[in-house]
Protein backbone atom coordinates (compact mmCIF):
# COMPACT_ATOMS: atom_id res chain seq x y z
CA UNK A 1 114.12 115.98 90.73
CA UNK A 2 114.65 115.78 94.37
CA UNK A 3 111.79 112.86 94.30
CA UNK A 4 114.06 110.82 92.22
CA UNK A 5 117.22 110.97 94.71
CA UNK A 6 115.06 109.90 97.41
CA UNK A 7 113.64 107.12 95.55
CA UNK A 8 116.89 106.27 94.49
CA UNK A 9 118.30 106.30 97.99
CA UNK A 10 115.65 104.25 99.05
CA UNK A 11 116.49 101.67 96.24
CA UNK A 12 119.66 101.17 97.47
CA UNK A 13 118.87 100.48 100.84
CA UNK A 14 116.05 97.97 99.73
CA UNK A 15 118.37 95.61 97.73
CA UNK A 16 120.44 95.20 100.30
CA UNK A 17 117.79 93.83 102.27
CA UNK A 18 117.39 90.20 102.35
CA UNK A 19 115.70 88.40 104.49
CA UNK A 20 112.23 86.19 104.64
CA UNK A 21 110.09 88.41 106.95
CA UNK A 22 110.86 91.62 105.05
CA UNK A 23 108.80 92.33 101.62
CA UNK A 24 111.01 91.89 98.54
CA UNK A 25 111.52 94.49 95.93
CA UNK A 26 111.00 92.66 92.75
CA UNK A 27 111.83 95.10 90.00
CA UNK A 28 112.51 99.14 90.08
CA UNK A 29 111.05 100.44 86.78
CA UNK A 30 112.33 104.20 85.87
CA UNK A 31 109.78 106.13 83.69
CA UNK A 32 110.34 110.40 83.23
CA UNK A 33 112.76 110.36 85.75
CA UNK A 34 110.43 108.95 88.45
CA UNK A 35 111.43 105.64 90.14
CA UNK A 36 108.21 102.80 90.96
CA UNK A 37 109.13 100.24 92.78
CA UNK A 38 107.36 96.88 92.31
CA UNK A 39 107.54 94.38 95.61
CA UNK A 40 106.32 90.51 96.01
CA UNK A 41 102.76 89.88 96.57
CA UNK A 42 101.24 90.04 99.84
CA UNK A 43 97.77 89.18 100.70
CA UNK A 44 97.05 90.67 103.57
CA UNK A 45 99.25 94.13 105.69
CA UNK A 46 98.95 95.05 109.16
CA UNK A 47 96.59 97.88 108.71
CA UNK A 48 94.12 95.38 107.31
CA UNK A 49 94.58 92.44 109.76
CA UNK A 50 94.14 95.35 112.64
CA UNK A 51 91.25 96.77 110.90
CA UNK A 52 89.50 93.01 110.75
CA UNK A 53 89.72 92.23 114.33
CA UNK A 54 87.23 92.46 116.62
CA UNK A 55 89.33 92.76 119.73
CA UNK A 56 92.38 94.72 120.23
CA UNK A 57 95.78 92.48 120.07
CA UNK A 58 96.90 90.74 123.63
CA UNK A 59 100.40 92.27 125.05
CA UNK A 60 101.86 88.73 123.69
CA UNK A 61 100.83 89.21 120.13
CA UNK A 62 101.94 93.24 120.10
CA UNK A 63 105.47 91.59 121.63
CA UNK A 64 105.43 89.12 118.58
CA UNK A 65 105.25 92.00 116.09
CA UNK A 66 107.88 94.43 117.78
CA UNK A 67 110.10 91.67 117.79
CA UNK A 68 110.17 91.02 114.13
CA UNK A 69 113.10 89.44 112.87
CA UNK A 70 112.97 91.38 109.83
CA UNK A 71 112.96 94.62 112.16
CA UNK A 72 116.26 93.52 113.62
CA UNK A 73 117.72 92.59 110.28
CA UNK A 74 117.21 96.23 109.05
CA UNK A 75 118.78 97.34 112.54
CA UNK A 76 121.98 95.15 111.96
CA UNK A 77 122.20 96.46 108.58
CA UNK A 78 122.04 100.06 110.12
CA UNK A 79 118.53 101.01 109.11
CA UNK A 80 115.12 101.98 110.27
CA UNK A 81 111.67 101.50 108.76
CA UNK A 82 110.21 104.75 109.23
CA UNK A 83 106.41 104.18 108.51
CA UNK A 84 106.28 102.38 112.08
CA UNK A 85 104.32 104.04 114.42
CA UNK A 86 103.09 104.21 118.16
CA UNK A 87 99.49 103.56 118.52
C-alpha cells in the first residue's frame, strides 16, 4: 500500500508541472490499487543519445543540459528530479 502513496505523491507533483522541456504526464490509470502513469512520446532519452555517441560531450554541451530550463522550473516550483546523477 505504501507503493500507492508514493505514486500518488508523485502524481501530484507531476500535474503541477508545466512547462515545454519537461515530459508531460498524459493520463494516470489506477488498476488494484497500483498507480501507472502514462507520459507523451519521446523518441529518443539521454541514456540513449549518451550511449550513441562516439565521443564524450564537450564542457559546452554538459553546461547546456545542467542548465535546463525545465530543471529550473521544477526548482521554482520547489522540487527536485531525483533520478539525476553525477557521472
Amino acid at each position: 500500500m505504501m507503493n500507492f502513496y508514493t505514486n500518488l505523491r508523485e502524481f501530484m507533483v507531476l500535474r503541477k508541472m508545466n512547462h515545454s522541456n519537461i515530459i508531460k504526464l498524459k493520463e494516470v490509470v489506477r488498476e488494484n490499487n497500483e498507480l501507472f502513469f502514462i507520459f507523451e512520446y519521446m523518441d529518443c532519452n539521454l541514456y540513449q543519445l549518451i550511449k550513441e555517441r562516439e565521443k564524450p560531450f564537450s564542457e559546452e554541451e554538459t553546461g547546456c543540459f545542467m542548465r535546463q530550463q525545465g530543471l529550473s522550473h521544477m526548482h521554482k516550483k520547489g522540487f527536485f528530479h531525483r533520478d539525476l546523477k553525477p557521472c
